[in-house]
C-alpha atoms as a PDB file:
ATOM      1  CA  UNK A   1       0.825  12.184  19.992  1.00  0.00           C
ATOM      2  CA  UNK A   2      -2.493  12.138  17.655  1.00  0.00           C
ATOM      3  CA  UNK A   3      -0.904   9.463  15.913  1.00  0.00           C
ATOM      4  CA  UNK A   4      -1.185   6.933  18.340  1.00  0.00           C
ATOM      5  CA  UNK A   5      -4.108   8.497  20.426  1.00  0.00           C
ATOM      6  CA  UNK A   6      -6.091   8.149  17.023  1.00  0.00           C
ATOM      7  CA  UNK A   7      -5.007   4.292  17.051  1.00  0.00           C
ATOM      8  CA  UNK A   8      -6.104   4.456  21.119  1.00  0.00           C
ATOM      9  CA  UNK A   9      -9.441   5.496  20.912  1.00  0.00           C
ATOM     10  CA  UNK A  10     -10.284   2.991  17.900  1.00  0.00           C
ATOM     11  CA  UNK A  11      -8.630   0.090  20.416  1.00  0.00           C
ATOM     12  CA  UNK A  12     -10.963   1.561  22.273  1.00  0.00           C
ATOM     13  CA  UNK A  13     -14.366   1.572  19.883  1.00  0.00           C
ATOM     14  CA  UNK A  14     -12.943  -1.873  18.977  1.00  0.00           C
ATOM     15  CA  UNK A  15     -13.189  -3.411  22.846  1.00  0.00           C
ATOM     16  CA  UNK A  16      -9.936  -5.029  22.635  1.00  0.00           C
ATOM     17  CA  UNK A  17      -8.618  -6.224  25.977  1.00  0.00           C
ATOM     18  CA  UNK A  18      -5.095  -6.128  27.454  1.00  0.00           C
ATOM     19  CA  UNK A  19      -5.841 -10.471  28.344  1.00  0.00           C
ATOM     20  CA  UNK A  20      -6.564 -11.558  24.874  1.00  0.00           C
ATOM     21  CA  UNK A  21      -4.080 -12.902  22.994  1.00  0.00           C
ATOM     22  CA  UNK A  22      -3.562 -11.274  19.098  1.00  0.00           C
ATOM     23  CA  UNK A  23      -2.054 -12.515  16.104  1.00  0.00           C
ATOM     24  CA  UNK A  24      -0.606  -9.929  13.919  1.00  0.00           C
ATOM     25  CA  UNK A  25      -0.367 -10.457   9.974  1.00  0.00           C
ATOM     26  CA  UNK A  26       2.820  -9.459   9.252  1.00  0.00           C
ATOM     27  CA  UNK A  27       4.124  -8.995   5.798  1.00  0.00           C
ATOM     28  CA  UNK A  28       6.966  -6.841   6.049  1.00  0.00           C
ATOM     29  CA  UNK A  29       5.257  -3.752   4.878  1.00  0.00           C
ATOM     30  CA  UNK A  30       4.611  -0.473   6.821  1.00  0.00           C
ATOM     31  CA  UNK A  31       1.241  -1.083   8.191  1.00  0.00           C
ATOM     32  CA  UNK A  32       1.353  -4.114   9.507  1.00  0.00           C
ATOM     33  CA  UNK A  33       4.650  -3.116  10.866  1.00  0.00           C
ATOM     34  CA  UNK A  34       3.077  -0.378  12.965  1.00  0.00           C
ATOM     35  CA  UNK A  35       0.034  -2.249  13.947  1.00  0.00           C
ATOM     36  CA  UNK A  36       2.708  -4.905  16.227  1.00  0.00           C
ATOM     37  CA  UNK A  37       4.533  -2.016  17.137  1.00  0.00           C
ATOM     38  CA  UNK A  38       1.935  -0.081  18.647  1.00  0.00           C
ATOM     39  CA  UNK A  39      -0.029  -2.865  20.162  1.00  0.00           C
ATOM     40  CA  UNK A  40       3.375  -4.031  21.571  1.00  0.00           C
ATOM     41  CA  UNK A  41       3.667  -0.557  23.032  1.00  0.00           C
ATOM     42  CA  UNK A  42       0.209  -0.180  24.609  1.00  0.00           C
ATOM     43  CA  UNK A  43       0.872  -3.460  26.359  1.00  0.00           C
ATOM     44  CA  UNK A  44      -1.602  -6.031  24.154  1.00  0.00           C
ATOM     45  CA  UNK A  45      -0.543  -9.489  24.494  1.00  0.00           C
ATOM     46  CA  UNK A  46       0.714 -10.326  20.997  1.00  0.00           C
ATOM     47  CA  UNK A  47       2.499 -12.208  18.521  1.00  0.00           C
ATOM     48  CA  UNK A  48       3.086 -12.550  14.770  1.00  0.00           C
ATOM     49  CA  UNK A  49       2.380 -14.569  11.344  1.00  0.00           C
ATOM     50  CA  UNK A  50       4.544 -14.047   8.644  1.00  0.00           C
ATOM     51  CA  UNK A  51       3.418 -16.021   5.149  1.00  0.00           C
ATOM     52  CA  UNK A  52       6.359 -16.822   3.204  1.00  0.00           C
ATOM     53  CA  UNK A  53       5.200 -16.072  -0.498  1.00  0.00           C
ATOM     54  CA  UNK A  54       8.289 -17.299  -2.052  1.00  0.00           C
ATOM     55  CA  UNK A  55       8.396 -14.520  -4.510  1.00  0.00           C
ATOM     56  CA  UNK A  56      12.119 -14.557  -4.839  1.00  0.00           C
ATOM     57  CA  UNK A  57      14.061 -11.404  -3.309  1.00  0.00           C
ATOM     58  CA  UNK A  58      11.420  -9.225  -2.585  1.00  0.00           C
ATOM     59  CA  UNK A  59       9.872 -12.430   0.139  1.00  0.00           C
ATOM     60  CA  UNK A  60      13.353 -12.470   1.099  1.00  0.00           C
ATOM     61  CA  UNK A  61      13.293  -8.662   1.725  1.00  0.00           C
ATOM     62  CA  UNK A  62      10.040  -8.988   3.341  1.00  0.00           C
ATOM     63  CA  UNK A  63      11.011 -11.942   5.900  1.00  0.00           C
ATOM     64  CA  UNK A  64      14.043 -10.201   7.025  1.00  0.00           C
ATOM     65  CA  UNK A  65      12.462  -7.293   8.065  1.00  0.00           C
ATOM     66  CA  UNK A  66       9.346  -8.627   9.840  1.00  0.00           C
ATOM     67  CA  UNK A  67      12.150 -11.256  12.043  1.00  0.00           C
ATOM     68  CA  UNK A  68      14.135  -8.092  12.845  1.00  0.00           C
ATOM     69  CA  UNK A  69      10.946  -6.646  13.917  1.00  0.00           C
ATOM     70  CA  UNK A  70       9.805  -9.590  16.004  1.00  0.00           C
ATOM     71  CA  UNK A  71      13.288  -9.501  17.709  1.00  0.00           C
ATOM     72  CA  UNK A  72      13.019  -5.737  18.394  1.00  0.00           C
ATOM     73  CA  UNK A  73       9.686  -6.307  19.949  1.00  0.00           C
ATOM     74  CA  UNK A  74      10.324  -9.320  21.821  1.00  0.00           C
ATOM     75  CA  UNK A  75       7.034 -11.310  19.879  1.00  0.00           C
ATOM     76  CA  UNK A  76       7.205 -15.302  18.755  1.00  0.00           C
ATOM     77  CA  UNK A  77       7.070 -14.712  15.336  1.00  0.00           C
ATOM     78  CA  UNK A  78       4.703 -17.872  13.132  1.00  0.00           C
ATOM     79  CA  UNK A  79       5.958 -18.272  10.082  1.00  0.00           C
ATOM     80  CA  UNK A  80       4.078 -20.177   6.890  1.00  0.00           C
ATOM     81  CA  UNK A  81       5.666 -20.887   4.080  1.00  0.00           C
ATOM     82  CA  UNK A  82       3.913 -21.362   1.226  1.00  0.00           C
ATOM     83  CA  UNK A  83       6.184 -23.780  -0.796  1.00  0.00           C
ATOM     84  CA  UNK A  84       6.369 -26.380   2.119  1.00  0.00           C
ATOM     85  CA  UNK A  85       2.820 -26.410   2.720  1.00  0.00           C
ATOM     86  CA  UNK A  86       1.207 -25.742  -0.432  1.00  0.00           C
ATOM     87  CA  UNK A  87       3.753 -27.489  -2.631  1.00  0.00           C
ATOM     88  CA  UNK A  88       4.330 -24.152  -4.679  1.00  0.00           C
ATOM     89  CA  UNK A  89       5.186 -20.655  -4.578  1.00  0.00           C
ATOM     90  CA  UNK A  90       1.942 -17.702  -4.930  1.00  0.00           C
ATOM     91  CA  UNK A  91       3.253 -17.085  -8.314  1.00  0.00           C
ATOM     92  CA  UNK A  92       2.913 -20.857  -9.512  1.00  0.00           C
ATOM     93  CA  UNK A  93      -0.577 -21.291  -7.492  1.00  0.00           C
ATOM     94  CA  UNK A  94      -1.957 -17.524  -9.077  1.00  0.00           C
ATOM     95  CA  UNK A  95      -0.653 -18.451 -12.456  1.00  0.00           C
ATOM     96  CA  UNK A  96      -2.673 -22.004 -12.394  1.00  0.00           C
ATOM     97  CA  UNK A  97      -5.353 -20.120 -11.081  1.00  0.00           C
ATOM     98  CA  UNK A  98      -5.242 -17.532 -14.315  1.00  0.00           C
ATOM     99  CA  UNK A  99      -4.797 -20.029 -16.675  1.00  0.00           C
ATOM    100  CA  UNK A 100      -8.364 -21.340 -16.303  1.00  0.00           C
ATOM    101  CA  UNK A 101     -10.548 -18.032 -15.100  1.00  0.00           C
ATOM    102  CA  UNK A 102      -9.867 -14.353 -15.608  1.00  0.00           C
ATOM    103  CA  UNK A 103      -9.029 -13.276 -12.368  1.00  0.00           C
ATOM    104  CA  UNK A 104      -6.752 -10.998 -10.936  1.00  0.00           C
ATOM    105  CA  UNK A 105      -3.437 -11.241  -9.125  1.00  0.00           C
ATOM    106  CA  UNK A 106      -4.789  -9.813  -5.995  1.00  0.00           C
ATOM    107  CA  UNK A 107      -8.070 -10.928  -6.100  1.00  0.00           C
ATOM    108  CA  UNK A 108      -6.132 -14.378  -6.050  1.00  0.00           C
ATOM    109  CA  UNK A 109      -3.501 -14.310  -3.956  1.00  0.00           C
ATOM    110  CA  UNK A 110      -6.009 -12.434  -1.397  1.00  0.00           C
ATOM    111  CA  UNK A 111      -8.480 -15.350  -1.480  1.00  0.00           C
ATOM    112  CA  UNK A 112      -5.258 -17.423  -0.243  1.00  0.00           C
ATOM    113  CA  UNK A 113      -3.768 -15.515   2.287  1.00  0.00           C
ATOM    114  CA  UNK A 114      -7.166 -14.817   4.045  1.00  0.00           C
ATOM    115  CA  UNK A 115      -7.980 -18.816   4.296  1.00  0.00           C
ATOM    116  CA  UNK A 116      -4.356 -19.292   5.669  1.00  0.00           C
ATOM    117  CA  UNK A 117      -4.582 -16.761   7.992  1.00  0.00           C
ATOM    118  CA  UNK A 118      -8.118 -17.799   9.561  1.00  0.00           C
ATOM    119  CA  UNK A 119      -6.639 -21.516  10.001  1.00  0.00           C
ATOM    120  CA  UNK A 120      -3.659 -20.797  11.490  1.00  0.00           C
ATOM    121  CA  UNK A 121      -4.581 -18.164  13.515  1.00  0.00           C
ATOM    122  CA  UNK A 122      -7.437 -21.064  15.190  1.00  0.00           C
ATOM    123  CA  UNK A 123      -4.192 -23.327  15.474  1.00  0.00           C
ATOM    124  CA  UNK A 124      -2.374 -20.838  17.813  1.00  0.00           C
ATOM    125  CA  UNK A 125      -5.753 -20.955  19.831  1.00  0.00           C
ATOM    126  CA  UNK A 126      -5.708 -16.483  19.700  1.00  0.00           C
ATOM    127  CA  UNK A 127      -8.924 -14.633  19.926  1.00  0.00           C
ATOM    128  CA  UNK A 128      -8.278 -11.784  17.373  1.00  0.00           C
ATOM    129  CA  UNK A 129      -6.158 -11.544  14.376  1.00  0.00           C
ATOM    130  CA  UNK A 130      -5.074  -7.683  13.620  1.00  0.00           C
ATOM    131  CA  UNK A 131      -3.969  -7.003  10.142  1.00  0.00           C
ATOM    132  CA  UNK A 132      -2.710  -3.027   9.204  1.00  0.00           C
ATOM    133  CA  UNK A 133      -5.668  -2.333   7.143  1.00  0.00           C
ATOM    134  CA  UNK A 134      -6.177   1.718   6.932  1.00  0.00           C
ATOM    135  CA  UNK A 135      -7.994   4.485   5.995  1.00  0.00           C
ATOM    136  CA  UNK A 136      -7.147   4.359   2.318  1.00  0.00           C
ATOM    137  CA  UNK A 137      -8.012   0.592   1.824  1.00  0.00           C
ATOM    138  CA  UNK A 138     -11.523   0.362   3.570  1.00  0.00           C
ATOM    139  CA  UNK A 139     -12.539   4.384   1.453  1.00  0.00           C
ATOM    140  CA  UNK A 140     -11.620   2.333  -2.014  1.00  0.00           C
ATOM    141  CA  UNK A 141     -13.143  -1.451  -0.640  1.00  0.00           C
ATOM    142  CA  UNK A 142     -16.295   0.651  -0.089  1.00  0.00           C
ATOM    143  CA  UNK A 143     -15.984   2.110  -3.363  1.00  0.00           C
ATOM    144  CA  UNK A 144     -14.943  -1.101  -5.139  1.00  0.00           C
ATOM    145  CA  UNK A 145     -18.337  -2.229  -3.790  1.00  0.00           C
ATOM    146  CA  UNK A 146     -20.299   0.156  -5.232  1.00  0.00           C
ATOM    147  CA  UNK A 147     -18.925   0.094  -8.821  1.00  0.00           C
ATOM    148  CA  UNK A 148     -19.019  -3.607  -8.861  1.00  0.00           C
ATOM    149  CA  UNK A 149     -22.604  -3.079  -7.755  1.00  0.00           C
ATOM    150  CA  UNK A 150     -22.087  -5.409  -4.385  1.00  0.00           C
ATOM    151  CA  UNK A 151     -22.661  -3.274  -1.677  1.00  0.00           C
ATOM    152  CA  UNK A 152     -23.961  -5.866   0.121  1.00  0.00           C
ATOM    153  CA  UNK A 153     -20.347  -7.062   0.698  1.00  0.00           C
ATOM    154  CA  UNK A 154     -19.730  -3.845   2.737  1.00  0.00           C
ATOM    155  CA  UNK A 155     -21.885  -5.420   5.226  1.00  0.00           C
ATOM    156  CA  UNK A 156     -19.157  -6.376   7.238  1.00  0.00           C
ATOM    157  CA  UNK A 157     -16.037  -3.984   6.888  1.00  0.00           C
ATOM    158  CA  UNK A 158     -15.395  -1.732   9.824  1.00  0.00           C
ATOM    159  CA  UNK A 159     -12.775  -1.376  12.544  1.00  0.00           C
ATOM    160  CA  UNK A 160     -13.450  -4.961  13.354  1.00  0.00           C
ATOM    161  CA  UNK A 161     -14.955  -6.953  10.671  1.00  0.00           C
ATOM    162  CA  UNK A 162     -18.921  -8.480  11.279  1.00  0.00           C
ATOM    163  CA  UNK A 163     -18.702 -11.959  10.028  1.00  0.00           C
ATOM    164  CA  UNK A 164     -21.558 -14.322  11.031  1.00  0.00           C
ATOM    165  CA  UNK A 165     -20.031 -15.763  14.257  1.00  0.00           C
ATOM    166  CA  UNK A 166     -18.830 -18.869  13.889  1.00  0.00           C
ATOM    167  CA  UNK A 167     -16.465 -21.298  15.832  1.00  0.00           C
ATOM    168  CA  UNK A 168     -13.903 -21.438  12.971  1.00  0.00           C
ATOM    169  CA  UNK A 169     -13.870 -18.220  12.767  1.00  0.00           C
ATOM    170  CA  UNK A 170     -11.132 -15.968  14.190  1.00  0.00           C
ATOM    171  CA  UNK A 171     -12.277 -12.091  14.515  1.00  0.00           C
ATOM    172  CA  UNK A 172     -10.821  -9.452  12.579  1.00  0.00           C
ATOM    173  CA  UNK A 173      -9.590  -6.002  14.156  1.00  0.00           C
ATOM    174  CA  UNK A 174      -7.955  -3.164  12.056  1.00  0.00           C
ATOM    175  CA  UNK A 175      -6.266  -0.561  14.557  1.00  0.00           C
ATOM    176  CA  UNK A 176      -5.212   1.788  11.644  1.00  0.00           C
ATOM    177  CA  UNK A 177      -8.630   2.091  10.220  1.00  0.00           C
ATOM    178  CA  UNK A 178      -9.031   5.619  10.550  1.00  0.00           C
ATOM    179  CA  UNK A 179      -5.441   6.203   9.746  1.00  0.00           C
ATOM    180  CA  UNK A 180      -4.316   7.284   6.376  1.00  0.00           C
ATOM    181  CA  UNK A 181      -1.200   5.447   4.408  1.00  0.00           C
ATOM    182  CA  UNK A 182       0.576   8.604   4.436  1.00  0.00           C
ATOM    183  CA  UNK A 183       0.065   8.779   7.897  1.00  0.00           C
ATOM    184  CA  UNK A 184       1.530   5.670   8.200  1.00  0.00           C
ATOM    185  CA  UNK A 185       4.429   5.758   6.348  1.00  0.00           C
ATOM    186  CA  UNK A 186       5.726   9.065   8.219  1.00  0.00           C
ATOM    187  CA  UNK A 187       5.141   7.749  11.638  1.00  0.00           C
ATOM    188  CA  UNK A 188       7.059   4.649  10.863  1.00  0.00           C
ATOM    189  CA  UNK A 189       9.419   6.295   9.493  1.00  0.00           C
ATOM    190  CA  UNK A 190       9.874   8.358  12.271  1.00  0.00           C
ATOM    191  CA  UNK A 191      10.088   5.665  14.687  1.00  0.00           C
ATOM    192  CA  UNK A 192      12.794   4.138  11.924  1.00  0.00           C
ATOM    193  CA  UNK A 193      11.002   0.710  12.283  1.00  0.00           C
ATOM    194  CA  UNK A 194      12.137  -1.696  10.052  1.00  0.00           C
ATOM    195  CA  UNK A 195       9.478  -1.891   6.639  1.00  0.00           C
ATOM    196  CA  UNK A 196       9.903  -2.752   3.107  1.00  0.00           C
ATOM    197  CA  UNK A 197       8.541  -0.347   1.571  1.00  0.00           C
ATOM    198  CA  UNK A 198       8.225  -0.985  -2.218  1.00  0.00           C
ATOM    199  CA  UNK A 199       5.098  -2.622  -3.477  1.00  0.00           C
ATOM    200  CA  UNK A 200       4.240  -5.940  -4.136  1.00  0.00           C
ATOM    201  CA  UNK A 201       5.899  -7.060  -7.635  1.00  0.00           C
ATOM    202  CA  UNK A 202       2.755  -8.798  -9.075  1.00  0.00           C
ATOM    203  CA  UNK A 203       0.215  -5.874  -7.647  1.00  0.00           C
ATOM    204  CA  UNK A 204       0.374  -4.239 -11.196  1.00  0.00           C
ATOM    205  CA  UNK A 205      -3.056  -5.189 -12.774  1.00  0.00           C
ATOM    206  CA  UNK A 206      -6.037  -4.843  -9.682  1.00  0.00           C
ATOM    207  CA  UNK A 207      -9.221  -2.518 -10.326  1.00  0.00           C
ATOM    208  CA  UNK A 208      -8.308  -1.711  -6.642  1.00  0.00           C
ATOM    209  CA  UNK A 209      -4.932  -0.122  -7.992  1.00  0.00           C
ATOM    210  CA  UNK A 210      -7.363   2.011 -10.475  1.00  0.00           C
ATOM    211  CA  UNK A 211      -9.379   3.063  -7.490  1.00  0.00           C
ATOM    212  CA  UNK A 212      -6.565   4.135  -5.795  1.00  0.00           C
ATOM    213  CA  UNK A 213      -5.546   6.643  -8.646  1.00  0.00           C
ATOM    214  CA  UNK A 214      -8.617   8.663  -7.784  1.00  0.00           C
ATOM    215  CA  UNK A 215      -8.762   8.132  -3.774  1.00  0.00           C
ATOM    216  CA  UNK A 216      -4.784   9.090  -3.797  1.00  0.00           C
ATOM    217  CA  UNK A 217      -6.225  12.844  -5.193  1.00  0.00           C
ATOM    218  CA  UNK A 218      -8.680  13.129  -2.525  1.00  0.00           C
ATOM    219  CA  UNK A 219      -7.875  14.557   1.585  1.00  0.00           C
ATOM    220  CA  UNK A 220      -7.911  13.176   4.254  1.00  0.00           C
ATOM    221  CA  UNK A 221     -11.082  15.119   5.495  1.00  0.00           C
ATOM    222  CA  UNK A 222     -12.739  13.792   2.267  1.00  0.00           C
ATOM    223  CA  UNK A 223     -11.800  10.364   2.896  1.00  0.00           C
ATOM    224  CA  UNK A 224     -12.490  10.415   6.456  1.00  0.00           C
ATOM    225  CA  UNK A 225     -16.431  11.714   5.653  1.00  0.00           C
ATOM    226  CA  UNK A 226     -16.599   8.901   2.783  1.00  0.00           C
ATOM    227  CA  UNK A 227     -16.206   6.550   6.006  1.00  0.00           C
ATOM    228  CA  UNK A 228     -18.852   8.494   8.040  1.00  0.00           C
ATOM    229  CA  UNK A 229     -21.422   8.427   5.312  1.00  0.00           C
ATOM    230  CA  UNK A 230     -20.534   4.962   4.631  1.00  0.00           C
ATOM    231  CA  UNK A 231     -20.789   3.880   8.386  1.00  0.00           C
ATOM    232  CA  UNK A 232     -24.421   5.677   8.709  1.00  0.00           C
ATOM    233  CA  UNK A 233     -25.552   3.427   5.546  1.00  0.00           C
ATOM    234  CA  UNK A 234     -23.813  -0.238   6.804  1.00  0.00           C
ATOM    235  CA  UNK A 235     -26.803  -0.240   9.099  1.00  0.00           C
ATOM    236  CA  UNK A 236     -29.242   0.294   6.709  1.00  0.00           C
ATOM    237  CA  UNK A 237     -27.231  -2.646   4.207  1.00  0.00           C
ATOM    238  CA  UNK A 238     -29.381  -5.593   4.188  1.00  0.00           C
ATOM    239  CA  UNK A 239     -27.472  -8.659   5.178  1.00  0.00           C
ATOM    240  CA  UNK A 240     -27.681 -12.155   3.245  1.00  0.00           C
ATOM    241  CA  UNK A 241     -29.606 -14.476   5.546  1.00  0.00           C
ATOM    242  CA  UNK A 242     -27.290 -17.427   5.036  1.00  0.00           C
ATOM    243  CA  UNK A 243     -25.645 -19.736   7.407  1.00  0.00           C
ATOM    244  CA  UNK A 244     -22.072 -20.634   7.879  1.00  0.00           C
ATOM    245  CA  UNK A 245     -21.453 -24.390   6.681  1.00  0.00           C
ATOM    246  CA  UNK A 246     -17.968 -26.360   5.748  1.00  0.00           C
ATOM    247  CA  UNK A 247     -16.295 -26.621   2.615  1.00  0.00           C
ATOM    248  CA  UNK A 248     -16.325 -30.417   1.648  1.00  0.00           C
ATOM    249  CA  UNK A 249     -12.599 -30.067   0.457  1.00  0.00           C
ATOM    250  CA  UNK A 250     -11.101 -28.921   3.399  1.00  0.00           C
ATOM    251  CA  UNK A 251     -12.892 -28.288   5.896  1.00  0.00           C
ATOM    252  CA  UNK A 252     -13.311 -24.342   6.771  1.00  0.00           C
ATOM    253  CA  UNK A 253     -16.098 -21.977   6.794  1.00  0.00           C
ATOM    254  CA  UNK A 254     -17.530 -21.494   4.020  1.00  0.00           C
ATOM    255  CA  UNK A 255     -20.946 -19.791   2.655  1.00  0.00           C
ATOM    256  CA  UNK A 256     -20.974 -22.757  -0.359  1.00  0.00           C
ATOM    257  CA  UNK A 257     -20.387 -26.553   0.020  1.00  0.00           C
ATOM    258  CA  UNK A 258     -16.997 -25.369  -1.680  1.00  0.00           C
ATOM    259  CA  UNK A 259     -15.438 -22.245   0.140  1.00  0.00           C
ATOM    260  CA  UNK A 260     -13.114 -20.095  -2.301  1.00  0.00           C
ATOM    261  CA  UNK A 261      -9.776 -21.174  -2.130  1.00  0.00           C
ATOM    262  CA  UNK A 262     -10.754 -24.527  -3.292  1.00  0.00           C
ATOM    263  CA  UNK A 263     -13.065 -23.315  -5.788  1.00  0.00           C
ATOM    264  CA  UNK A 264      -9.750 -21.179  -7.255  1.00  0.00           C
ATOM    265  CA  UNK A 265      -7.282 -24.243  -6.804  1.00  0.00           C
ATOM    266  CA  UNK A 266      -9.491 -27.137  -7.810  1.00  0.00           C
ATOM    267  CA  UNK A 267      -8.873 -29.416  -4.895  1.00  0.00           C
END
């Protein structure tokens, strides 16, 4: 189907091998939910990380659906749980976090999950981490970008992400790139996998949600040449000359002797 011959042929562009071993993010929601399911299906040698936000129901909601999944698929499932290994849930961390800078709650909890992710992913020893990334969030990343006048940080988006390569550093791949999120949503629906699909609780107050009330109006043709156009300029972006060093607090790659998630939680 053009579905999954879409997702195929950016496997493809992406160079992803049948031997390497893949951790999918999992959060419970519909893409990430079809990114293990298809990479199960074309025979990629996976498995799955689940971070436990503790947000009440809804993480309850959300972990029962991505271990049904992981049961359905046949995939060890990771999970992380926040409260055990942090010492508090993503609402007490992003509330600390608020109550000293002016920050959003994804811009926050983002920052978090990203730094988990890397580490743990370099624990289980994999050599790609896919997330369900799609269409819709790289056209309104790129145009976050340009409104916050940081184009710069487009440098590295793309099917599979361009960080400076590092040792600590686990690559990025995004199979649903050039997949929209209604496209999404109807395929797994159709394949009645199991998804939660209501949003995120705190997700209520992000200039990315405002950017999404104009992308939402546009087609998918328009999208899809945003991501063309934007594609022909990423190689004209100029990319910061820095090196990677290691955060003094704890250790990962950072671009400043303290990498982000310390600089948010102070340790």
């Amino acid at each position: 189907m053009i579905f999954e011959n879409q997702v195929r042929k950016t496997l493809k562009k992406i160079g992803l091998k049948k031997n390497e071993k893949i951790l999918v993010a999992l959060s419970g929601g519909k893409d990430s939910t079809t990114t293990a399911y298809l990479l199960k299906k074309f025979g990629y040698n996976i498995q799955g990380l689940h971070i436990n936000l503790g947000m009440s129901s809804y993480s309850e909601r959300c972990m029962n659906v991505v271990k049904k999944l992981s049961e359905d698929l046949g995939i060890n499932l990771n999970i992380y749980d926040i409260k055990k290994e942090m010492g508090s849930s993503m609402c007490y961390l992003r509330a600390s976090v608020q109550s000293a800078k002016n920050l959003k709650n994804c811009a926050i909890c983002g920052v978090i999950k990203k730094s988990i992710l890397n580490k743990e992913a370099r624990k289980l020893k994999v050599n790609k981490i896919a997330t369900g990334h799609n269409l819709d969030d790289e056209v309104e990343t790129f145009l976050l970008n340009i409104l916050k006048g940081s184009l710069q940080l487009s440098a590295n988006i793309g099917a599979i992400t361009k960080n400076i390569p590092d040792k600590k550093f686990v690559s990025r791949i995004k199979p649903l790139f050039y997949l929209t999120a209604n496209e999404i949503r109807k395929y797994s629906k159709q394949k009645n996998l199991p998804v939660v699909y209501e949003k995120c609780p705190c997700a209520l107050d992000s200039y990315r949600i405002q950017i999404r009330k104009f992308t939402d109006k546009l087609s998918k043709s328009e999208k899809e040449n945003i991501i063309k156009n934007f594609e022909k300029l990423q190689r004209k972006i100029k990319r910061e000359n820095k090196k990677i060093i290691y955060c003094e607090a704890c250790g990962e790659p950072s671009m400043k002797n303290i990498c982000k998630k310390c600089e948010l939680l102070k340790i």
